[in-house]
Protein backbone atom coordinates (compact mmCIF):
# COMPACT_ATOMS: atom_id res chain seq x y z
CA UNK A 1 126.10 69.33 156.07
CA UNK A 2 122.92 70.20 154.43
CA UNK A 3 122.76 70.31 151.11
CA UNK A 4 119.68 71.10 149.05
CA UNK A 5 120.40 69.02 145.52
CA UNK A 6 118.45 70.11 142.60
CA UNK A 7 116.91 67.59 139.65
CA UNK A 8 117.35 65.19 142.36
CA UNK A 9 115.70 62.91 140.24
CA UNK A 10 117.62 63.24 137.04
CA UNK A 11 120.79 61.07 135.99
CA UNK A 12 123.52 63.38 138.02
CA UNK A 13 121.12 64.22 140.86
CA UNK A 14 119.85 61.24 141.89
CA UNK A 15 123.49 59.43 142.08
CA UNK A 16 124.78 62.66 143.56
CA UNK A 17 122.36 62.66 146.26
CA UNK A 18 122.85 58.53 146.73
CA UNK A 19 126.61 59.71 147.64
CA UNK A 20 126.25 62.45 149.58
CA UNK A 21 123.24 60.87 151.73
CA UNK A 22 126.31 57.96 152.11
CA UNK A 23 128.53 60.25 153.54
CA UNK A 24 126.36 61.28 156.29
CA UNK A 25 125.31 64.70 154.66
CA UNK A 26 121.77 65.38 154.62
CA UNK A 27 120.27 66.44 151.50
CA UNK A 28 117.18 67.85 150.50
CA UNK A 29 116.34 66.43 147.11
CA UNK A 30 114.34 68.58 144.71
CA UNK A 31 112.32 67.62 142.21
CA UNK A 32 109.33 69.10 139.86
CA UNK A 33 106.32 66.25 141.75
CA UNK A 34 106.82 64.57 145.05
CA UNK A 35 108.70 61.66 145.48
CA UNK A 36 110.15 59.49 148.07
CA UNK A 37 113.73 58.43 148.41
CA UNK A 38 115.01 55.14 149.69
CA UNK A 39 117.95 56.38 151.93
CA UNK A 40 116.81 58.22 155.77
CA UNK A 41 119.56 61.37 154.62
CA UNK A 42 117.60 62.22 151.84
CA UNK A 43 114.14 64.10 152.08
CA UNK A 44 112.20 65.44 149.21
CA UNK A 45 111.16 68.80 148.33
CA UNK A 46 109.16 69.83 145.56
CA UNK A 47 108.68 72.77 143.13
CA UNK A 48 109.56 74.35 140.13
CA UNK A 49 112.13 76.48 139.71
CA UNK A 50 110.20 78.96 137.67
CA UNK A 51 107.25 79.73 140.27
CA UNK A 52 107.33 82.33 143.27
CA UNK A 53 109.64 80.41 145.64
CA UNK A 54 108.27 82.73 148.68
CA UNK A 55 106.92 79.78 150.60
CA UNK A 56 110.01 77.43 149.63
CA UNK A 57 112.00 77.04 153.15
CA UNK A 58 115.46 76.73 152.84
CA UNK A 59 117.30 78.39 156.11
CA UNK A 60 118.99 75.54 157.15
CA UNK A 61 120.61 74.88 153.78
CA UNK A 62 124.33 74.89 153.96
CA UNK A 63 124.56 74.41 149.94
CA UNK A 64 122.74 74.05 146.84
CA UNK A 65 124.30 72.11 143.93
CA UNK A 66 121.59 72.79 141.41
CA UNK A 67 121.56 70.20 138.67
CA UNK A 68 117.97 70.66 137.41
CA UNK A 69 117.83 72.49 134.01
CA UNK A 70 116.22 72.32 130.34
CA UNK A 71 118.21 69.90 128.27
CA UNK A 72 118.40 67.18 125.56
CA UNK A 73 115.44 68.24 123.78
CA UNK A 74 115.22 65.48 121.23
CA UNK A 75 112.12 67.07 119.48
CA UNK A 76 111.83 70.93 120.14
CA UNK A 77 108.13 71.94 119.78
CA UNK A 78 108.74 75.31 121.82
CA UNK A 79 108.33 78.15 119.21
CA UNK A 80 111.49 79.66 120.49
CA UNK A 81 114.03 77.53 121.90
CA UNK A 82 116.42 80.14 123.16
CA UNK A 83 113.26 81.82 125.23
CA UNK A 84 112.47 77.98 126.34
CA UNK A 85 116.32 77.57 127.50
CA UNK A 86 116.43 81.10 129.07
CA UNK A 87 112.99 80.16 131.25
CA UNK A 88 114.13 77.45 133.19
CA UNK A 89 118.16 77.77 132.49
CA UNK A 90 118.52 81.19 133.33
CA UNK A 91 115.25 82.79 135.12
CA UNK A 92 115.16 79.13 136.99
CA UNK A 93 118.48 79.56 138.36
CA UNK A 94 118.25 83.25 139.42
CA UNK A 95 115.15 82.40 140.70
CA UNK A 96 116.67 79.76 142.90
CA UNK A 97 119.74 81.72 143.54
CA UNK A 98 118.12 84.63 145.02
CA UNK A 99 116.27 82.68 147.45
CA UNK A 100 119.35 81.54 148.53
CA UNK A 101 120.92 84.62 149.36
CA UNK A 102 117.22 85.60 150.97
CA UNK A 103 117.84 82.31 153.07
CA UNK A 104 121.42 82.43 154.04
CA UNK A 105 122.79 79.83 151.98
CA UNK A 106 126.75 79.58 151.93
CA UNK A 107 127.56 78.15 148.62
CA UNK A 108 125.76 77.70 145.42
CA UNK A 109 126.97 75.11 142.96
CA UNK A 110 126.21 75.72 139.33
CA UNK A 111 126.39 72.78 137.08
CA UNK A 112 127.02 74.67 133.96
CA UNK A 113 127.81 72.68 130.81
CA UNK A 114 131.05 72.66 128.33
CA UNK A 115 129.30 73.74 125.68
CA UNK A 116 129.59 77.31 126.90
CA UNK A 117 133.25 76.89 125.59
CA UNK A 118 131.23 75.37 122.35
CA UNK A 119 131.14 71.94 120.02
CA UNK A 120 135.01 70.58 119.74
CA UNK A 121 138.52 71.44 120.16
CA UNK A 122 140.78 70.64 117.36
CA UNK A 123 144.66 71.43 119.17
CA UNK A 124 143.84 70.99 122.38
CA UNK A 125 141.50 70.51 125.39
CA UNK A 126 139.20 73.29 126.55
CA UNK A 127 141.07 75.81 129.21
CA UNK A 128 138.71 78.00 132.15
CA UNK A 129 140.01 81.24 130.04
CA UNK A 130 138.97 79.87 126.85
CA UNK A 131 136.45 82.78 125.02
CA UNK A 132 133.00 81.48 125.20
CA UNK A 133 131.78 79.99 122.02
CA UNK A 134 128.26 78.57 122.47
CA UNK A 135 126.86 77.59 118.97
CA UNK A 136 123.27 76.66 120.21
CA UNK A 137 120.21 77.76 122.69
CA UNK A 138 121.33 75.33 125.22
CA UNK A 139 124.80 76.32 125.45
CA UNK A 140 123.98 80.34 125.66
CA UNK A 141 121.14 79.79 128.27
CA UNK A 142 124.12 78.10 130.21
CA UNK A 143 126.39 81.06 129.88
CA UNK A 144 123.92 83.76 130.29
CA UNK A 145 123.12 81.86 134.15
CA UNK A 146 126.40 81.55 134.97
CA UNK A 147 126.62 85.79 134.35
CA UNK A 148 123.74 86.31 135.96
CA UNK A 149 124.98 83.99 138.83
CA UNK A 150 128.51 86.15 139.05
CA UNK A 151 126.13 89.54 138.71
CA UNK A 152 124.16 88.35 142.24
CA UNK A 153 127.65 86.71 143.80
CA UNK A 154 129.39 90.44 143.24
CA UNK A 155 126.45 92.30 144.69
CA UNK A 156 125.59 90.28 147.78
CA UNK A 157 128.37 87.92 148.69
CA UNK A 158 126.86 84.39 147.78
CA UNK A 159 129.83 82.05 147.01
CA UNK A 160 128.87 81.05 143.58
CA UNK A 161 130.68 77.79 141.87
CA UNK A 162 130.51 77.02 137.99
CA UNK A 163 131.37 73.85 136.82
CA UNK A 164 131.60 73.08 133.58
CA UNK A 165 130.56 68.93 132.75
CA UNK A 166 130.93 67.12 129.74
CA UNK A 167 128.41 65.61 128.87
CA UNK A 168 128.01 62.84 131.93
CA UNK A 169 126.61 59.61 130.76
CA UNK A 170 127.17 55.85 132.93
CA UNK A 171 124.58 53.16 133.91
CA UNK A 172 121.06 53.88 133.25
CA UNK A 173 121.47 57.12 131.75
């Protein structure tokens, strides 16, 4: 299959393309500069999500598991975070998503994050139907894509996924 893999060089994406690659799939890694990969599956592609993406070729992606996104922002200097978050998070992902439905692309992956459902549970784990409590920027740019995502999935037919992570953490993270 090919599969075009987002923040390809970030903790999920690189280990996520590593497997795939494995399996035999071939995956386009993406990622902000160029950069080479050590495994003859994976090639790299490179730009940001937040440019014109008109000269991006991606007609003979199967799938796009997009990983890349604004996060863990130890020391916010932006003068608004939410408008930070929304840039890459949500305008990113539309940006990306469209494409794919310009390009043919099957199935788009959305790695969303729990804290759409918010902070903690106190009586018991978080549930798919749960109402959305976000209690930061992060958390709503998350939710707002994953709308926008389901908006461009019911008007043109693009299989959209959401997937919900804890926070993902292992070996060199």
């Amino acid at each position: 299959m090919n599969i075009l893999i987002t923040g390809s060089n970030g903790f999920l994406g690189q280990y996520l393309s590593q497997f795939l690659a494995e399996k035999g799939d071939s995956v386009l890694a993406h990622t902000r500069k160029a950069q080479t990969f050590d495994h003859p599956n994976i090639h790299n592609i490179n730009f940001d999500l937040n440019d014109n993406l008109a000269n991006i070729d991606l007609n003979q992606v199967e799938v796009i598991i997009h990983c890349a996104g604004r996060a863990h922002v130890m020391h916010e200097t932006a003068a608004s975070p939410l408008e930070a978050y929304r840039q890459t998070n949500v305008q990113g992902t539309l940006n990306l998503a469209q494409k794919a439905v310009q390009s043919g692309v099957k199935r788009f992956i959305y790695l969303s994050s729990i804290k759409v459902n918010g902070e903690q549970t106190t009586t018991q784990a978080f549930h798919p139907n749960d109402d959305v409590r976000t209690d930061d920027p992060y958390g709503l740019s998350k939710y707002e894509a994953e709308q926008a995502l389901l908006d461009l999935s019911q008007r043109t037919g693009l299989e959209v996924v959401i997937i919900r992570p804890v926070l993902i953490y292992g070996p060199n993270v």
